[in-house]
PDB file of N, CA and C in Angstrom:
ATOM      1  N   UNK A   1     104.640 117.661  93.807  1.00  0.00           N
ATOM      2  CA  UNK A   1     104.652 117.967  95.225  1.00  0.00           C
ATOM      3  C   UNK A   1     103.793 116.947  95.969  1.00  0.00           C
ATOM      4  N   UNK A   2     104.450 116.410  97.015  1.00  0.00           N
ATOM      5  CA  UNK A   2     103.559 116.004  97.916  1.00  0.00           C
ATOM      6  C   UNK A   2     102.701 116.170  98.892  1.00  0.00           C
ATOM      7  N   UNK A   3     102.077 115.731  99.849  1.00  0.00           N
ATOM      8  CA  UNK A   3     101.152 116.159 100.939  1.00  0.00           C
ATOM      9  C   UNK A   3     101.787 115.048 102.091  1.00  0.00           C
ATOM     10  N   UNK A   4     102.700 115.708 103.202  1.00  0.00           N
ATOM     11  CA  UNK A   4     103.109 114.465 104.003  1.00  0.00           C
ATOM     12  C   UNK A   4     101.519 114.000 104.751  1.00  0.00           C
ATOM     13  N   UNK A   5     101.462 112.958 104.905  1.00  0.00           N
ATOM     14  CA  UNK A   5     100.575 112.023 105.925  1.00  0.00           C
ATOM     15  C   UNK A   5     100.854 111.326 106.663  1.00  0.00           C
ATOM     16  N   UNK A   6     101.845 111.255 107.227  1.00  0.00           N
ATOM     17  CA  UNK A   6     102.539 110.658 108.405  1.00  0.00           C
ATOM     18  C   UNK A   6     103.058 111.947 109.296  1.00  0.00           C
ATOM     19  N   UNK A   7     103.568 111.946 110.380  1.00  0.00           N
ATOM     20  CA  UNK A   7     104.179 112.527 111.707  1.00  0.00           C
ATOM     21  C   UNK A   7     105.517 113.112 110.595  1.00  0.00           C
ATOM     22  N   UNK A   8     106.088 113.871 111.102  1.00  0.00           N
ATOM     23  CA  UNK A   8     107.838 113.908 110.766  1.00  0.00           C
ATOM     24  C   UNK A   8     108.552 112.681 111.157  1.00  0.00           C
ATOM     25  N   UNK A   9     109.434 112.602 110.206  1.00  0.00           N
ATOM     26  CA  UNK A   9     110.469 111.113 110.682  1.00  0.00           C
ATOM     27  C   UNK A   9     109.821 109.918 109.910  1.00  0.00           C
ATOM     28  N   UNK A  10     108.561 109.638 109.611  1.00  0.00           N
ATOM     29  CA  UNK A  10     108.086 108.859 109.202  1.00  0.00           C
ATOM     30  C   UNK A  10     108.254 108.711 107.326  1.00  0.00           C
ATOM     31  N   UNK A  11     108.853 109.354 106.530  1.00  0.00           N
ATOM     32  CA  UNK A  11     108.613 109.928 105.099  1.00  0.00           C
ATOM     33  C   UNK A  11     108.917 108.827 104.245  1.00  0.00           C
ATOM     34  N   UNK A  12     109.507 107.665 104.861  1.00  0.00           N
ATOM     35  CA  UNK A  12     109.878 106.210 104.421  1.00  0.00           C
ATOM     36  C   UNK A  12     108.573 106.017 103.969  1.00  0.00           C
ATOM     37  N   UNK A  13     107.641 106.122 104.758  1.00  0.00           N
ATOM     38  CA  UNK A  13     106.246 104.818 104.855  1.00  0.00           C
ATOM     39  C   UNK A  13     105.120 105.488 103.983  1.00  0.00           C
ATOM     40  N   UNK A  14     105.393 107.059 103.825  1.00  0.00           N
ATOM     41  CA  UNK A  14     104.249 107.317 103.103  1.00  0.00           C
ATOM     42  C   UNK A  14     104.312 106.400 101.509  1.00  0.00           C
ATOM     43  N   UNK A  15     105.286 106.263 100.930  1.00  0.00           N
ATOM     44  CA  UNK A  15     104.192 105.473  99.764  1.00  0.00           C
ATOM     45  C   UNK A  15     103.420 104.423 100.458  1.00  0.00           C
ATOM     46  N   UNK A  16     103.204 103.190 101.448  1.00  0.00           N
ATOM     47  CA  UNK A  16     102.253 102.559 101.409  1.00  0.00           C
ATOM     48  C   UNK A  16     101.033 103.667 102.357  1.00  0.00           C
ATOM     49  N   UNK A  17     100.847 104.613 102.698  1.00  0.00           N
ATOM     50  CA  UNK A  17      99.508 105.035 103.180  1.00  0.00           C
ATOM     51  C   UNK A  17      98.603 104.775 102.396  1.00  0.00           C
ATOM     52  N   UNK A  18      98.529 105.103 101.262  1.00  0.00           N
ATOM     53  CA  UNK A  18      97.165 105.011 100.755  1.00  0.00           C
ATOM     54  C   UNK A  18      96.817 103.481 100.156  1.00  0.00           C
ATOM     55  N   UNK A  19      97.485 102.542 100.606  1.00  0.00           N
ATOM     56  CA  UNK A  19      97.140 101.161 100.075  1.00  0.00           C
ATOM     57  C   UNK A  19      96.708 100.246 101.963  1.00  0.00           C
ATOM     58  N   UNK A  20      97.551 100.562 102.534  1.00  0.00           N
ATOM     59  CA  UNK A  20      97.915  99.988 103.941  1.00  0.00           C
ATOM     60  C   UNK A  20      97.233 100.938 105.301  1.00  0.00           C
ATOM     61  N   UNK A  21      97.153 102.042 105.383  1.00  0.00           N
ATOM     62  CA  UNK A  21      96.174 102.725 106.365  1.00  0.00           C
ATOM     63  C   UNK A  21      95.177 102.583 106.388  1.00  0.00           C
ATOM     64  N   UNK A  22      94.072 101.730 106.652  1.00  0.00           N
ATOM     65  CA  UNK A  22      92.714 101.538 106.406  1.00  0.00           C
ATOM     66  C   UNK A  22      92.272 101.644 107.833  1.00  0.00           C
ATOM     67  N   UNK A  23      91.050 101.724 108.105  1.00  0.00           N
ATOM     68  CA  UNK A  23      90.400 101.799 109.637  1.00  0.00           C
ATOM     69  C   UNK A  23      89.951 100.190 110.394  1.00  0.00           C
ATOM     70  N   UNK A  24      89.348  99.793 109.625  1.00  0.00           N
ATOM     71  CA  UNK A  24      89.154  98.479 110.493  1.00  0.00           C
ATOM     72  C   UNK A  24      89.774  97.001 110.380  1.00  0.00           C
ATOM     73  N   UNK A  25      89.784  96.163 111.484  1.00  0.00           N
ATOM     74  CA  UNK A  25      90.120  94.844 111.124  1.00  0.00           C
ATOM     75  C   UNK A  25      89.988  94.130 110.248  1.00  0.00           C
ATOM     76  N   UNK A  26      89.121  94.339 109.581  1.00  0.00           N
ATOM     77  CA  UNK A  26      88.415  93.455 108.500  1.00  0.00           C
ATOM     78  C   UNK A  26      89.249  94.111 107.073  1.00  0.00           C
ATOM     79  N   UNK A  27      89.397  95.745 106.677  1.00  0.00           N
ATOM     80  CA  UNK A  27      89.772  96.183 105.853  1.00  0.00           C
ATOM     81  C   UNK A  27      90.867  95.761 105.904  1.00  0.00           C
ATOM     82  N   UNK A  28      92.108  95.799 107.082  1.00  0.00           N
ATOM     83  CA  UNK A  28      93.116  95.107 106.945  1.00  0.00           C
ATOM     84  C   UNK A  28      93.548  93.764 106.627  1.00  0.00           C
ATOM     85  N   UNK A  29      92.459  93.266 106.807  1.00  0.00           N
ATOM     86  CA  UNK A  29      92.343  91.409 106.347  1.00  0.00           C
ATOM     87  C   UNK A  29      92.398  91.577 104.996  1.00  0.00           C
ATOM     88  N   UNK A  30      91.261  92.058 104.601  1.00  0.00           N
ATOM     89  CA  UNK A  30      90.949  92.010 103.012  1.00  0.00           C
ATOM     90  C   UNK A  30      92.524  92.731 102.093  1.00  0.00           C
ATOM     91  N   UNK A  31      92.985  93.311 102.615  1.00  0.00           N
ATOM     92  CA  UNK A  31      94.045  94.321 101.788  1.00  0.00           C
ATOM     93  C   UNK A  31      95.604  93.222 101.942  1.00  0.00           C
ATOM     94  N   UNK A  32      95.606  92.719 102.861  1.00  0.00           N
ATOM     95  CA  UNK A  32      96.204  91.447 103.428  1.00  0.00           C
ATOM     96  C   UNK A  32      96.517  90.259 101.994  1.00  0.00           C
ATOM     97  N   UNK A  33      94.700  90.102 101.806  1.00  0.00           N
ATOM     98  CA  UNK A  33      94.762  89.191 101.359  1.00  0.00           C
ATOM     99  C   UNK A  33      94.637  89.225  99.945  1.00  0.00           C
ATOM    100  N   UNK A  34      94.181  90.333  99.084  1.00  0.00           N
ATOM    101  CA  UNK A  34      94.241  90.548  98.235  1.00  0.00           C
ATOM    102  C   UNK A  34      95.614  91.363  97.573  1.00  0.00           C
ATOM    103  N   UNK A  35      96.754  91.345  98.783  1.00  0.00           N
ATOM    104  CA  UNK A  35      98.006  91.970  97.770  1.00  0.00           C
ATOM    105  C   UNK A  35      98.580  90.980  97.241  1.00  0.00           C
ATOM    106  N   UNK A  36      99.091  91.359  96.558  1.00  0.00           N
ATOM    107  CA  UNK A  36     100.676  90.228  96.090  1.00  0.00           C
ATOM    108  C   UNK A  36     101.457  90.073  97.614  1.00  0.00           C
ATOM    109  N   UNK A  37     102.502  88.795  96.926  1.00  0.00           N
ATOM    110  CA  UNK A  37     103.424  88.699  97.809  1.00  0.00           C
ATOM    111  C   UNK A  37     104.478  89.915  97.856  1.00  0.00           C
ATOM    112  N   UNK A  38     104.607  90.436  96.570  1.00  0.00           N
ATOM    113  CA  UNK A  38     105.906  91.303  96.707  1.00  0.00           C
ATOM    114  C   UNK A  38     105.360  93.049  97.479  1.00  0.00           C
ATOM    115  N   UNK A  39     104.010  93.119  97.220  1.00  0.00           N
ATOM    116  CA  UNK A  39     103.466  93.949  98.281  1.00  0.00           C
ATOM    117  C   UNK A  39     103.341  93.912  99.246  1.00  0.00           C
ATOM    118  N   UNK A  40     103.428  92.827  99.817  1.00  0.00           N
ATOM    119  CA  UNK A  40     103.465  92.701 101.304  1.00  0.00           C
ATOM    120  C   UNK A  40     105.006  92.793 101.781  1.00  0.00           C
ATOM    121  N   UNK A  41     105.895  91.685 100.978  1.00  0.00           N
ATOM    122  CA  UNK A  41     106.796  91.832 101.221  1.00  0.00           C
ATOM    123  C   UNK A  41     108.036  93.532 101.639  1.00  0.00           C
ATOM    124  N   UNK A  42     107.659  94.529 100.604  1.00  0.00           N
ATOM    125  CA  UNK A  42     107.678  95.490 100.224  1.00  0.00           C
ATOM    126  C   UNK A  42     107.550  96.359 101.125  1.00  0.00           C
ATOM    127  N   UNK A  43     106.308  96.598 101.991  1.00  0.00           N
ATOM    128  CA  UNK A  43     105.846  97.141 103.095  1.00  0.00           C
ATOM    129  C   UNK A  43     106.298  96.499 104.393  1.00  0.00           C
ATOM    130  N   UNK A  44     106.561  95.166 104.562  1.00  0.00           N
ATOM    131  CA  UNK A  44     106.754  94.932 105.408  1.00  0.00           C
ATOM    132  C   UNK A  44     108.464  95.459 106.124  1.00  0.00           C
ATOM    133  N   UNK A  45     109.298  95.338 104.299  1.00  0.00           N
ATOM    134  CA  UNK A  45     110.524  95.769 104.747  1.00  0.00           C
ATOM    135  C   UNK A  45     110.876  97.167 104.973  1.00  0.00           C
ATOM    136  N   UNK A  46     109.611  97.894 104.362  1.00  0.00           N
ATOM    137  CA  UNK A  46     109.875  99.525 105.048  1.00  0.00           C
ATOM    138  C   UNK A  46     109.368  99.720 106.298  1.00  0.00           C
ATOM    139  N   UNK A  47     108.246  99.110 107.125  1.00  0.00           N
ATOM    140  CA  UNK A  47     108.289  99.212 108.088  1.00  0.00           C
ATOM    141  C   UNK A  47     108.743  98.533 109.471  1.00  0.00           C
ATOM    142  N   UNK A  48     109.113  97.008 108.601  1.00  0.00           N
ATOM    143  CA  UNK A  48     109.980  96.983 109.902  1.00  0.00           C
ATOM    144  C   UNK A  48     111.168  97.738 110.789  1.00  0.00           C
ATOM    145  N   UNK A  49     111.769  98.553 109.861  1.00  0.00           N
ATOM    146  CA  UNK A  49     112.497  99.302 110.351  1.00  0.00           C
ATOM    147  C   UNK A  49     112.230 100.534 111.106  1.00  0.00           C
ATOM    148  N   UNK A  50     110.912 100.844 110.939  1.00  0.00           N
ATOM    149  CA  UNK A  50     110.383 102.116 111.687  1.00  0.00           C
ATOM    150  C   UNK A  50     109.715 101.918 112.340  1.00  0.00           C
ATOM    151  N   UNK A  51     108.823 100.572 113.144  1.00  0.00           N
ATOM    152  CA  UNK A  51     108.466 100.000 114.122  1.00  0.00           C
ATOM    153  C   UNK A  51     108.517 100.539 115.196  1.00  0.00           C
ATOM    154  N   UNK A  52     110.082 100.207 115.953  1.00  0.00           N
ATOM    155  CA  UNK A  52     110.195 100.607 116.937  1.00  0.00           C
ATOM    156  C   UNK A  52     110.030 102.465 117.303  1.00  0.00           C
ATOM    157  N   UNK A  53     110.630 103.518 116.305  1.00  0.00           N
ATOM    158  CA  UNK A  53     110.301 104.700 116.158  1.00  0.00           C
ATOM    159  C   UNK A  53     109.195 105.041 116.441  1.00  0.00           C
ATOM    160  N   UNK A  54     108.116 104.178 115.871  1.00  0.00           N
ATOM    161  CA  UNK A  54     106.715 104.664 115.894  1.00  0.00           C
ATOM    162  C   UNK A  54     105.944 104.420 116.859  1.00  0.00           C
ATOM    163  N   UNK A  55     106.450 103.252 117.688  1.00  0.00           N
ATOM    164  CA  UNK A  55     105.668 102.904 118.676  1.00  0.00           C
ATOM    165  C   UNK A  55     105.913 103.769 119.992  1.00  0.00           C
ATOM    166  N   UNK A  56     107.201 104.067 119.633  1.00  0.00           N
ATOM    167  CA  UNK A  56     107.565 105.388 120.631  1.00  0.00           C
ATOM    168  C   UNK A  56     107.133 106.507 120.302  1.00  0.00           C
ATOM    169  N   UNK A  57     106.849 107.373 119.675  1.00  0.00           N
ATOM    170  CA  UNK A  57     106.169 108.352 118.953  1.00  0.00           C
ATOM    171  C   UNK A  57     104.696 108.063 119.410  1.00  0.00           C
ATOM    172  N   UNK A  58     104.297 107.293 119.067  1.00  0.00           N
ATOM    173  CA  UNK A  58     102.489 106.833 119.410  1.00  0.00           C
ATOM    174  C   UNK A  58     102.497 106.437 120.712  1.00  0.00           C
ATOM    175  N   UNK A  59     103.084 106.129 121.971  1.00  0.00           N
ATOM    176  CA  UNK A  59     103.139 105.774 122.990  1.00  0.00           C
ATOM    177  C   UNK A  59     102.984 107.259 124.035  1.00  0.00           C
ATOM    178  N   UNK A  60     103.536 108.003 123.079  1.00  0.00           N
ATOM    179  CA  UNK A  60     103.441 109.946 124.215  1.00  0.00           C
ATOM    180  C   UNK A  60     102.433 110.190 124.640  1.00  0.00           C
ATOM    181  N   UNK A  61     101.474 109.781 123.450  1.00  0.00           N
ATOM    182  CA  UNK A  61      99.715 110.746 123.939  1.00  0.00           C
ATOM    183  C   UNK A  61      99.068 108.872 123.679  1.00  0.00           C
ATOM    184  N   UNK A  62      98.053 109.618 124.336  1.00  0.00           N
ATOM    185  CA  UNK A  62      96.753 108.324 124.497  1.00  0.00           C
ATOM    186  C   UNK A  62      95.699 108.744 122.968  1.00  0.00           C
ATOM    187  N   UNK A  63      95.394 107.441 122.481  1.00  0.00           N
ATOM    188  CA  UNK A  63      95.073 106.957 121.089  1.00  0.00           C
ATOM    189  C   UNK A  63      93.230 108.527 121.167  1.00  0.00           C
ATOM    190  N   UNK A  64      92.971 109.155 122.004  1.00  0.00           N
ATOM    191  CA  UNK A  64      92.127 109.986 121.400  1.00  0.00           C
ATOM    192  C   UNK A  64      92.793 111.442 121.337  1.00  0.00           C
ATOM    193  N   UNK A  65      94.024 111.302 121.713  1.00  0.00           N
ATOM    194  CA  UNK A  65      94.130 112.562 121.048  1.00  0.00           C
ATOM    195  C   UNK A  65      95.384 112.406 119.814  1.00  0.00           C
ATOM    196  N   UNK A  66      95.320 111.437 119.621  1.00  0.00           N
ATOM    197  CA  UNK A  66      96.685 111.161 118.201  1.00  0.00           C
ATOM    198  C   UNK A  66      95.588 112.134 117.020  1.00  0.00           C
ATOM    199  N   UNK A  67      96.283 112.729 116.528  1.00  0.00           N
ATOM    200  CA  UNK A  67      96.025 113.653 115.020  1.00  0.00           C
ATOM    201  C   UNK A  67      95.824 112.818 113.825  1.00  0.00           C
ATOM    202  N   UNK A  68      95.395 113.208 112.685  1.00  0.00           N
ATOM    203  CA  UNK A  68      95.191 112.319 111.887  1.00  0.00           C
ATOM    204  C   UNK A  68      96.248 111.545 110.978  1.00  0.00           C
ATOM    205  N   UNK A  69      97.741 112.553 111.043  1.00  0.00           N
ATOM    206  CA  UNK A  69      98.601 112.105 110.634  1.00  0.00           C
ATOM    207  C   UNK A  69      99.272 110.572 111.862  1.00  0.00           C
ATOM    208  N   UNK A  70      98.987 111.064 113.191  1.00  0.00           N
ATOM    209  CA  UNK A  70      99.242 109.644 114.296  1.00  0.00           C
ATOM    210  C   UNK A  70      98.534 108.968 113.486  1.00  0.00           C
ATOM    211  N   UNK A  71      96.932 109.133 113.619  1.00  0.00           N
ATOM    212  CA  UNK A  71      96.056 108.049 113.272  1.00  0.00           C
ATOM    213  C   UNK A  71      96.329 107.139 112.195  1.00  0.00           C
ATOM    214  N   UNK A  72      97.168 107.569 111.076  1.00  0.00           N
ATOM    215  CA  UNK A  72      97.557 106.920 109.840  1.00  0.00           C
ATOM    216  C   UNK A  72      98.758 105.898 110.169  1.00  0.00           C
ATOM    217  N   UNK A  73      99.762 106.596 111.287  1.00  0.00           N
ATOM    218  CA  UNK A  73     100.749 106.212 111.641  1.00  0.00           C
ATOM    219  C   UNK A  73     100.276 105.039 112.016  1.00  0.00           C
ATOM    220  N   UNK A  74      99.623 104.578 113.315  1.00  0.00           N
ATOM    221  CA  UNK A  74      99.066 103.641 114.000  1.00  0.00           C
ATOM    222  C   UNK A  74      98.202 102.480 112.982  1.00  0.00           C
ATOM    223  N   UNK A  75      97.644 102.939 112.101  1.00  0.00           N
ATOM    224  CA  UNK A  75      96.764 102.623 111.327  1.00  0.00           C
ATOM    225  C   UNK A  75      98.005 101.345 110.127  1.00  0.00           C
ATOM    226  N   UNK A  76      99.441 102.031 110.117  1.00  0.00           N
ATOM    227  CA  UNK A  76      99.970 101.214 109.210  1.00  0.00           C
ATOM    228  C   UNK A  76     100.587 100.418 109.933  1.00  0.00           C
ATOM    229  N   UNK A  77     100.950 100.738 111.186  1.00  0.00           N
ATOM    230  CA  UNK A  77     101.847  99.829 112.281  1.00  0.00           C
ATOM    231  C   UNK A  77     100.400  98.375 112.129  1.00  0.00           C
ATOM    232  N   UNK A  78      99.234  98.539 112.398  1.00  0.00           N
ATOM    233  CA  UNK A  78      98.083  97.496 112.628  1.00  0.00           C
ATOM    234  C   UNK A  78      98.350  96.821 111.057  1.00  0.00           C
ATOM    235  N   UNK A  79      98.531  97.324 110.296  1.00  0.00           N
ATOM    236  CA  UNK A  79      98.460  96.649 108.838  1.00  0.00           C
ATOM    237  C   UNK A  79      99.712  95.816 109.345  1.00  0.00           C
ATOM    238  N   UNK A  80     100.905  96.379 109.478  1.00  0.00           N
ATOM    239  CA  UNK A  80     101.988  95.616 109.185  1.00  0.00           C
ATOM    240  C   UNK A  80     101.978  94.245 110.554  1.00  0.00           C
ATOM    241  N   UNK A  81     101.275  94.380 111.428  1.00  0.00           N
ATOM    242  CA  UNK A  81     100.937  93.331 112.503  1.00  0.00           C
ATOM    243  C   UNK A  81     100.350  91.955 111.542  1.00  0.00           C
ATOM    244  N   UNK A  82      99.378  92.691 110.544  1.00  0.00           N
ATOM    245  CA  UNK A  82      98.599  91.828 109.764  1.00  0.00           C
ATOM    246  C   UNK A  82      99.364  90.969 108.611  1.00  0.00           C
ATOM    247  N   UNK A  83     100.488  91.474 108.011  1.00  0.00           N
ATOM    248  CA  UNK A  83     101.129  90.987 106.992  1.00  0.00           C
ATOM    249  C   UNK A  83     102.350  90.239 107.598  1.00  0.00           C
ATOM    250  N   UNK A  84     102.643  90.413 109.189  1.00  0.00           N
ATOM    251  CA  UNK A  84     103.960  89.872 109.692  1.00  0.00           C
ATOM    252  C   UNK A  84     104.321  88.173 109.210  1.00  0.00           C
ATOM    253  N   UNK A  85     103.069  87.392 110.005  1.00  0.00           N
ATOM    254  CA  UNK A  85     103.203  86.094 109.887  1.00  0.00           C
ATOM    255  C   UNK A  85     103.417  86.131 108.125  1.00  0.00           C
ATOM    256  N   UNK A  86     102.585  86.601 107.062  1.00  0.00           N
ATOM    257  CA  UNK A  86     102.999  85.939 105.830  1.00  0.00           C
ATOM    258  C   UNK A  86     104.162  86.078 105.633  1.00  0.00           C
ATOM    259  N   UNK A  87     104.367  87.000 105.680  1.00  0.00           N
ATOM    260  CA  UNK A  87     105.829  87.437 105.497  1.00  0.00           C
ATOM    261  C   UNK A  87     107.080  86.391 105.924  1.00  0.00           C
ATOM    262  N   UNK A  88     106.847  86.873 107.394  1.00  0.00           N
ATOM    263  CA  UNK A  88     107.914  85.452 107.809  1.00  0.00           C
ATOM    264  C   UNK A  88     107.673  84.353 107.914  1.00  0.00           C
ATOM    265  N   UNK A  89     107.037  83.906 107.890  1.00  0.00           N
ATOM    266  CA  UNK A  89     106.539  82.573 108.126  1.00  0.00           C
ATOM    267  C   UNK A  89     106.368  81.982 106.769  1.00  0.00           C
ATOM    268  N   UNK A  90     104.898  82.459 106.384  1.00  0.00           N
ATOM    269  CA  UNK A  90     103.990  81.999 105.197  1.00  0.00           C
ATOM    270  C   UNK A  90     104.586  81.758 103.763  1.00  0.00           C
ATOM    271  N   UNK A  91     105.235  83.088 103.760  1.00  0.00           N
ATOM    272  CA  UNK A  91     105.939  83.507 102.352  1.00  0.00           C
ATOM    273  C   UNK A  91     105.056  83.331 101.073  1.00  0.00           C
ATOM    274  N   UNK A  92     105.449  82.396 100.080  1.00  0.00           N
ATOM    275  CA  UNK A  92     104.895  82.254  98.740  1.00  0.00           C
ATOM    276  C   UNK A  92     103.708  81.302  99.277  1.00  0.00           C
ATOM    277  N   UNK A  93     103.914  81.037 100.185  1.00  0.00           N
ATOM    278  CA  UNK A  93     102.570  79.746 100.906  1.00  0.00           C
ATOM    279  C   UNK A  93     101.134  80.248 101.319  1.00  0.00           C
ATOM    280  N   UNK A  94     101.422  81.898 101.601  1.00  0.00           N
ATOM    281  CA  UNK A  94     100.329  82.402 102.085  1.00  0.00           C
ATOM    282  C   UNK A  94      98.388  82.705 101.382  1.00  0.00           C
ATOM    283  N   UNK A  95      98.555  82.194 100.170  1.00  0.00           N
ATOM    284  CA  UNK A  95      97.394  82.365  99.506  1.00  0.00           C
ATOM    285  C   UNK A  95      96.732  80.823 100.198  1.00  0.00           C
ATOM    286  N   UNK A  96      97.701  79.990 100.213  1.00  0.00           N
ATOM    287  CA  UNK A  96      96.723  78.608 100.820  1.00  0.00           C
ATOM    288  C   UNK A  96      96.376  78.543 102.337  1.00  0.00           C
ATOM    289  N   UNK A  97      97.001  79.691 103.017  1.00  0.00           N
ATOM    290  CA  UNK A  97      96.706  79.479 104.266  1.00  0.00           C
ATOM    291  C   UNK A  97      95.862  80.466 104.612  1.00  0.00           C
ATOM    292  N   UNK A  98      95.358  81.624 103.859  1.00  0.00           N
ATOM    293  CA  UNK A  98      94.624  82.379 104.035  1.00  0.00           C
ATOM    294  C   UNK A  98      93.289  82.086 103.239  1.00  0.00           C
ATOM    295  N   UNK A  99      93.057  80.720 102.400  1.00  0.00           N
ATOM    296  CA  UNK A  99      92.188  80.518 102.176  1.00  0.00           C
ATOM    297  C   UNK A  99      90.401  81.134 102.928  1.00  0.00           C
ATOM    298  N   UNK A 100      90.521  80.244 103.983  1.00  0.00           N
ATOM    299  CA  UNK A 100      89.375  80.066 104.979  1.00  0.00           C
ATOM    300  C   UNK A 100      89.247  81.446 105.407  1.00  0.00           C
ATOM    301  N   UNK A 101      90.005  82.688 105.325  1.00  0.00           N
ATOM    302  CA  UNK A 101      90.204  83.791 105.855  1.00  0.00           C
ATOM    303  C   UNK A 101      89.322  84.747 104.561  1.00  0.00           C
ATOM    304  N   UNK A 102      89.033  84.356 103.592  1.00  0.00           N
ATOM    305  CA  UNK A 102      88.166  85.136 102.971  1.00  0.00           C
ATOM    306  C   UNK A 102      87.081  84.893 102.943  1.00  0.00           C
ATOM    307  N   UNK A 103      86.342  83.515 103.560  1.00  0.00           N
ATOM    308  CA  UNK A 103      84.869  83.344 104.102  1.00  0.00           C
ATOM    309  C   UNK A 103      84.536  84.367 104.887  1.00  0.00           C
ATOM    310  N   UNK A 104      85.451  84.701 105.863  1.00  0.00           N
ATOM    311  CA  UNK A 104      85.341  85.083 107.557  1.00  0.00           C
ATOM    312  C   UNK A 104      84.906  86.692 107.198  1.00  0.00           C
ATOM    313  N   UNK A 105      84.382  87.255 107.900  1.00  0.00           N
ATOM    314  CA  UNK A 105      84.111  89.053 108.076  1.00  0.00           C
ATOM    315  C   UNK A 105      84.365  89.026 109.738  1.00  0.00           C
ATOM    316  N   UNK A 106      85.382  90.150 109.734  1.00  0.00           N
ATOM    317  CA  UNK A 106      85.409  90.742 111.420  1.00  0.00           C
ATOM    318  C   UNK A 106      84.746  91.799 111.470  1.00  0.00           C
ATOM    319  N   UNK A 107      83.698  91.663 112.246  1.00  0.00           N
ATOM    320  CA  UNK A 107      82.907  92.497 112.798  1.00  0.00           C
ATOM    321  C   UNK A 107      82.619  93.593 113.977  1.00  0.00           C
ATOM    322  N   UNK A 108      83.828  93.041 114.584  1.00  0.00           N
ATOM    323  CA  UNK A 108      84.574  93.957 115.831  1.00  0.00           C
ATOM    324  C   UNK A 108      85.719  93.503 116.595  1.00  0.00           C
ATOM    325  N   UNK A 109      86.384  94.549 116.264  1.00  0.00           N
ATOM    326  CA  UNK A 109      88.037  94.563 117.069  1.00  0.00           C
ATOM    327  C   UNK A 109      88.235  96.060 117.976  1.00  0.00           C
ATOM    328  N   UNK A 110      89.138  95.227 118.690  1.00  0.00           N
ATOM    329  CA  UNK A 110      89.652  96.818 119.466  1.00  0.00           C
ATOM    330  C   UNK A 110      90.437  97.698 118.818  1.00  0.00           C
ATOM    331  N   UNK A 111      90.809  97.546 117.786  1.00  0.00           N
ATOM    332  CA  UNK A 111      91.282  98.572 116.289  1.00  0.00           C
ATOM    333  C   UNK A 111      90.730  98.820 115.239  1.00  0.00           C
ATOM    334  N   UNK A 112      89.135  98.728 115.623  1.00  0.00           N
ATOM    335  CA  UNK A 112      88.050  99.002 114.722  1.00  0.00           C
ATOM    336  C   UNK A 112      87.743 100.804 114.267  1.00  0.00           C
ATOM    337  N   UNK A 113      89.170 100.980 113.969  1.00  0.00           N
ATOM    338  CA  UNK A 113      89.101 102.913 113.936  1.00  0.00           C
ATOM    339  C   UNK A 113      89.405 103.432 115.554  1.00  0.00           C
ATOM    340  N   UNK A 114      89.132 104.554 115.699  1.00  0.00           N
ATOM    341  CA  UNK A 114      89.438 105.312 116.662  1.00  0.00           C
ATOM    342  C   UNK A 114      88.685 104.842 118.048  1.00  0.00           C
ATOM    343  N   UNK A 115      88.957 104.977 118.677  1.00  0.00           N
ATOM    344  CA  UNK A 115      89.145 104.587 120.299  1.00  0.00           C
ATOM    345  C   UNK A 115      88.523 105.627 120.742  1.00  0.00           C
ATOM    346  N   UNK A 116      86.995 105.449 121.891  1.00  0.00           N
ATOM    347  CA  UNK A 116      86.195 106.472 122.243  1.00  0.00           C
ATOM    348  C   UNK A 116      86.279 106.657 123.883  1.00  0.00           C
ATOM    349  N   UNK A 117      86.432 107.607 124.298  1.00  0.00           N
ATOM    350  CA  UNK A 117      86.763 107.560 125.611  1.00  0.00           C
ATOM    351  C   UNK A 117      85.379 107.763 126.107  1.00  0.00           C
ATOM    352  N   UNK A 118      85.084 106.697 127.353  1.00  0.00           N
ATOM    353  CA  UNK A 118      83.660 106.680 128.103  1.00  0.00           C
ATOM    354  C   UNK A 118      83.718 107.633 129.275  1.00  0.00           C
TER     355      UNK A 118
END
């Protein structure tokens, strides 16, 4: 038995949650850069297709009141932002171009986890 972690509609994407939902910029770099190609590849082709779904789905309510199943949602849409260029672009090339990218630590983004209303 499973435990869904995504919204309804979403049941494609749960196998990558627990590899690809992470909270910050930096975790998404690192998970980026430490998959294989065929993991990225992999994820990228299950969610490109649910992209557009999700961004409509996550577009209803404003990012502090998304639930934790949104939050995961949103959380894999930001991963798959992160793996796009290798994917299309980079391909089997991407370990040399992400070199310089494992010196680096991001230390703050505006998708650094949840969004605090002032």
């Amino acid at each position: 038995m499973t435990t869904e972690q995504l919204p309804p509609g979403f049941e494609t994407l749960e196998p990558f949650v627990e590899h690809w939902a992470v909270d910050s910029a930096d975790d998404r770099l690192k998970r980026r850069l430490n998959s294989s190609e065929s993991e990225r590849v992999a994820f990228f082709n299950a969610a490109k297709d649910r992209l557009q779904d999700g961004l409509t789905h996550l577009d209803k309510k404003p990012f502090d009141e998304y639930d934790d199943d949104e939050n995961r949602l949103m959380q894999l849409f930001l991963s798959f932002a992160h793996i796009a260029l290798a994917v299309e672009v980079q391909g089997d090339a991407e370990p040399k171009h992400a070199e310089g990218a494992r010196h680096m630590t991001i230390t703050s983004a505006p998708s650094s986890g949840r969004l605090e209303r002032s």
